[in-house]
N, C-alpha and C. Protein backbone atom coordinates (compact mmCIF):
# COMPACT_ATOMS: atom_id res chain seq x y z
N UNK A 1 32.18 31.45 56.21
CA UNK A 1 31.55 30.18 55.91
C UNK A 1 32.64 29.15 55.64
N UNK A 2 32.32 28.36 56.46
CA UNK A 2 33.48 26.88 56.01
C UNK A 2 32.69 26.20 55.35
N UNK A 3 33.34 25.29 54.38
CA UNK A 3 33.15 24.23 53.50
C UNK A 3 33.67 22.96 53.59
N UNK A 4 33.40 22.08 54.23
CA UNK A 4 34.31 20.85 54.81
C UNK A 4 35.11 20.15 53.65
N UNK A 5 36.56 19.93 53.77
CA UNK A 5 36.98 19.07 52.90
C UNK A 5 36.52 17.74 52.03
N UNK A 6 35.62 17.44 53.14
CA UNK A 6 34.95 15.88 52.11
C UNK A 6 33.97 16.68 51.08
N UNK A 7 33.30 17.77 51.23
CA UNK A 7 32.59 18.15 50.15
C UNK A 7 33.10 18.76 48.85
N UNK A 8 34.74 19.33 49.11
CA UNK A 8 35.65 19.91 48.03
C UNK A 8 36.20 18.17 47.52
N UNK A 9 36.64 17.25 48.00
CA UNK A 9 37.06 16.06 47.40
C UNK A 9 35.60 15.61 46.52
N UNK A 10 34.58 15.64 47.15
CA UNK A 10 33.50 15.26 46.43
C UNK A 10 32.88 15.95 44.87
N UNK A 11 33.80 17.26 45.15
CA UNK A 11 33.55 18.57 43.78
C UNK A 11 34.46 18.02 42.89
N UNK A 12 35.52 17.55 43.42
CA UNK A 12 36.53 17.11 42.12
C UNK A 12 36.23 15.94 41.47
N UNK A 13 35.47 14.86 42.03
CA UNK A 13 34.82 13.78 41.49
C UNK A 13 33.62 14.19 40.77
N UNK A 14 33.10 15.38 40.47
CA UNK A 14 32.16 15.95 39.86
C UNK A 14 30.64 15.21 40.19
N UNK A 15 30.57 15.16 41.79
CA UNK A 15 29.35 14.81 42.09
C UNK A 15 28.29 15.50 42.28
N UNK A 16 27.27 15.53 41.28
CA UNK A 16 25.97 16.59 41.00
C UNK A 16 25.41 17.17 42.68
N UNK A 17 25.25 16.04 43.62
CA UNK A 17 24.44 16.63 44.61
C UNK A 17 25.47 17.24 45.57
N UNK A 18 26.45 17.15 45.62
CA UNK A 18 27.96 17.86 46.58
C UNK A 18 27.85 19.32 45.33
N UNK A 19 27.66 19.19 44.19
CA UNK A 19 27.71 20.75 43.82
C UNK A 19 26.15 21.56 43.82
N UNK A 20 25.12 20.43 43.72
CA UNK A 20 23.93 21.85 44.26
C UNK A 20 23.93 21.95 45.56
N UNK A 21 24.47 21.25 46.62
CA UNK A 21 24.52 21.47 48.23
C UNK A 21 25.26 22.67 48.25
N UNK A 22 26.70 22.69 47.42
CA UNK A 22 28.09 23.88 47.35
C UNK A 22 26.96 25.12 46.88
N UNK A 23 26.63 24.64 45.71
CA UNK A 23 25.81 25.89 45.01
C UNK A 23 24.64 26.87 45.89
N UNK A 24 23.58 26.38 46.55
CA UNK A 24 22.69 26.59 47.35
C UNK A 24 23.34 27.26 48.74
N UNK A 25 24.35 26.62 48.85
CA UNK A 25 25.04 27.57 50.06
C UNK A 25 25.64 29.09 49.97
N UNK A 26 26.41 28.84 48.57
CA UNK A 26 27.02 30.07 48.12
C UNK A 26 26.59 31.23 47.36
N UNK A 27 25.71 30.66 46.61
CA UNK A 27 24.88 31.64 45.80
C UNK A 27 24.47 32.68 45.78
N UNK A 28 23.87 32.81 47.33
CA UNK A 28 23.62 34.56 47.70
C UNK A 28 25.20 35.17 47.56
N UNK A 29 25.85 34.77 48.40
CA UNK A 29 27.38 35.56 48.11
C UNK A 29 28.00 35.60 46.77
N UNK A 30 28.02 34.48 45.98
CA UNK A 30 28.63 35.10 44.90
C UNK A 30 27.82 36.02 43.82
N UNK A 31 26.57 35.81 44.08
CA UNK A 31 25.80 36.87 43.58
C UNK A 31 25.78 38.02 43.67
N UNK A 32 26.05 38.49 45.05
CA UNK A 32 26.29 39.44 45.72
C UNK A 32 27.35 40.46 45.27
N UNK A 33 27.89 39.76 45.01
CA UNK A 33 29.97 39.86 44.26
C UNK A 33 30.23 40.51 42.81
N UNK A 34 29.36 39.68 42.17
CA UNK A 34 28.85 40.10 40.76
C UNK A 34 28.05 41.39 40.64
N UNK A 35 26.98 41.26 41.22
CA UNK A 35 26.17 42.38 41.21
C UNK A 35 26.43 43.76 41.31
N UNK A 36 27.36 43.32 42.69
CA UNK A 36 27.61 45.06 43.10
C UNK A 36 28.93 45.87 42.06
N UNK A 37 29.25 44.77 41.10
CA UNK A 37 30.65 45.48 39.88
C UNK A 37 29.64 45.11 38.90
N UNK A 38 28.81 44.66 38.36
CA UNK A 38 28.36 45.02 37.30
C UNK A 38 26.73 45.56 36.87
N UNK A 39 26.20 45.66 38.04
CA UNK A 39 24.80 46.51 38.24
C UNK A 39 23.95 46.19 37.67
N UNK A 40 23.75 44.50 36.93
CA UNK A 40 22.67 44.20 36.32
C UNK A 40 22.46 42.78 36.44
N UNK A 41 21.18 42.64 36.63
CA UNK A 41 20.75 41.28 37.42
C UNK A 41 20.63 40.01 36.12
N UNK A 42 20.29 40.29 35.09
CA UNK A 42 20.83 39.73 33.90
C UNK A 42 22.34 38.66 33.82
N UNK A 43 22.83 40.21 33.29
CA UNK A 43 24.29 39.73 33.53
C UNK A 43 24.90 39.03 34.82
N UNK A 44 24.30 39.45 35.61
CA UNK A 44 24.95 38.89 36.88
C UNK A 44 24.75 37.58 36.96
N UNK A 45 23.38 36.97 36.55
CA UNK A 45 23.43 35.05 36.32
C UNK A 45 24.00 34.48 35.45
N UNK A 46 23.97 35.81 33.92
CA UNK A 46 25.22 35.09 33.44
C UNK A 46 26.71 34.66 33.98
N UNK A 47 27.19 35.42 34.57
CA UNK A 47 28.46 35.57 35.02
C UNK A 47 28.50 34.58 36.14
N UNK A 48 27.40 34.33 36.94
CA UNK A 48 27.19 33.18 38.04
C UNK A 48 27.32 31.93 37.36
N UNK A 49 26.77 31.36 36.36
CA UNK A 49 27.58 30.20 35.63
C UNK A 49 28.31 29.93 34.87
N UNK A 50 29.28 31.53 34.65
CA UNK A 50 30.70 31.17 34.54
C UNK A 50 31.54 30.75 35.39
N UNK A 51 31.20 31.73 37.03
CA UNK A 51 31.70 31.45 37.78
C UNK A 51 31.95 29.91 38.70
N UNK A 52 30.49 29.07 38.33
CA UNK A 52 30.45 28.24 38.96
C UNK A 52 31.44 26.76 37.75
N UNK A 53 31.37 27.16 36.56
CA UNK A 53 32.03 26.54 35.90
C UNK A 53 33.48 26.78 35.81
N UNK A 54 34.03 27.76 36.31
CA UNK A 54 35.42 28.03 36.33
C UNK A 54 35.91 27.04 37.58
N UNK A 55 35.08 27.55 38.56
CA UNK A 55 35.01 26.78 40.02
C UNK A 55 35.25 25.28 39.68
N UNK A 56 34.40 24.55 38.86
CA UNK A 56 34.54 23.14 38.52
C UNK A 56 36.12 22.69 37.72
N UNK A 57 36.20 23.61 36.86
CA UNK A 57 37.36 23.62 36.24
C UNK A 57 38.75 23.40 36.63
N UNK A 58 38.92 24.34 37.88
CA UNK A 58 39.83 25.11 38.66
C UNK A 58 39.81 24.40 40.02
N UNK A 59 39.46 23.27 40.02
CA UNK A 59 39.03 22.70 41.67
C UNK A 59 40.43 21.90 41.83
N UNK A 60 40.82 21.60 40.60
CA UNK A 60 42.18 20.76 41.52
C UNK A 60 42.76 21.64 41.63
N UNK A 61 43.26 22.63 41.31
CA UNK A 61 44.02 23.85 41.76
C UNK A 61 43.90 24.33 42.97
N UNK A 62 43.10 24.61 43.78
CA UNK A 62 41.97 24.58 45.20
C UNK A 62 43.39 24.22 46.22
N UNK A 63 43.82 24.82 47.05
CA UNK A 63 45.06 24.82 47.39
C UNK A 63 44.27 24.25 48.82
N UNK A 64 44.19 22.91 49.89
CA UNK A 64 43.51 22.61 50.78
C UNK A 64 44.02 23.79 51.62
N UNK A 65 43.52 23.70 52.61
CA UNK A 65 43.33 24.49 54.35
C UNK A 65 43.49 25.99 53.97
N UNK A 66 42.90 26.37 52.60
CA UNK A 66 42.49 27.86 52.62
C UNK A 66 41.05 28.18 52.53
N UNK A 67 40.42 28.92 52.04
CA UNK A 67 38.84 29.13 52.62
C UNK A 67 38.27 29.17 51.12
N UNK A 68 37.57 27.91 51.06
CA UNK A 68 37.12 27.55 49.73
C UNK A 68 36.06 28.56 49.23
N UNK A 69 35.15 29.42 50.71
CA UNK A 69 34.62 29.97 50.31
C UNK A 69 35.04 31.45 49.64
N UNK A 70 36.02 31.76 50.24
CA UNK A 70 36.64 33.22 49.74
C UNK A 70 37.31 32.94 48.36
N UNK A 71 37.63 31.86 48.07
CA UNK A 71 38.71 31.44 46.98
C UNK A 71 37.30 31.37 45.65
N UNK A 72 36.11 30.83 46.28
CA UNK A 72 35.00 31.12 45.22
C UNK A 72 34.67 32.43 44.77
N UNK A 73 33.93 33.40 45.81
CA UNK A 73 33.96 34.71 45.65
C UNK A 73 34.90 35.68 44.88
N UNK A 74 36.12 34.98 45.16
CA UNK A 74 37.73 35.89 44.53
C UNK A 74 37.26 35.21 43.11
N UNK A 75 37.01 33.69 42.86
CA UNK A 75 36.71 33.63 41.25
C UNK A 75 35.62 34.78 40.57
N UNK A 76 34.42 34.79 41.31
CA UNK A 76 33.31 35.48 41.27
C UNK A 76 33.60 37.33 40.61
N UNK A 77 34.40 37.55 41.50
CA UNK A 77 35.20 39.04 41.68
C UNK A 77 35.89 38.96 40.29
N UNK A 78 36.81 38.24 39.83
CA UNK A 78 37.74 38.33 39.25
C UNK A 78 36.99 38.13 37.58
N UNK A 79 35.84 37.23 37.40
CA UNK A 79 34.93 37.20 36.29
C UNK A 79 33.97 38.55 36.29
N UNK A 80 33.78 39.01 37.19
CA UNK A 80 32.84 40.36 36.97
C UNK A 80 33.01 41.25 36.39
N UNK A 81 34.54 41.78 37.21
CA UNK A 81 35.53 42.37 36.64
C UNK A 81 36.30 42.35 35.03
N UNK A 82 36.42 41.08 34.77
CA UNK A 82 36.67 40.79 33.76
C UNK A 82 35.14 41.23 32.70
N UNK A 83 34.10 40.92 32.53
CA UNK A 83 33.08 41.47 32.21
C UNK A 83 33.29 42.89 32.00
N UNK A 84 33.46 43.39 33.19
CA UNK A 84 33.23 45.23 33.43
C UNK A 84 34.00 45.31 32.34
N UNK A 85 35.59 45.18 32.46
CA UNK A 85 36.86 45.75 31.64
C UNK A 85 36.92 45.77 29.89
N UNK A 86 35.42 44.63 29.64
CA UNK A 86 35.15 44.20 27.94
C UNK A 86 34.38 45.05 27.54
């Protein structure tokens, strides 16, 4: 899945409808991500709006012409995990 650059410039200006367009696209996948490391559908939405708030956080960091969508998921992965390990 690509994510066009004007919609990642539009995430860093923290524009509500560029992040439920981002959100609605990604959601099954990072859900997906969560779920399958921590086996509970609960937790797993918790951890989905950590993830999506780290994402907001972490957006100028967002290194351009790499795959915004894998770089979400890897946040996704990396909070689940973090979960599991507590």
């Amino acid at each position: 899945m690509v994510i066009k650059q004007k919609y990642i410039d539009k995430l860093k200006q923290r524009d509500e409808d560029t992040f439920e367009y981002i959100y609605d696209l990604t959601k099954k996948g990072v859900y997906i991500i969560i779920f399958n490391i921590v086996k509970d559908h609960e937790v797993t939405r918790d951890i989905m709006q950590d993830v999506y708030l780290k994402m907001l956080d972490s957006i100028g960091s967002y290194q351009t012409k790499t795959n915004f969508y894998n770089w979400l998921l890897m946040i996704a992965k990396n909070q689940a995990i973090d979960y599991y390990r507590r």
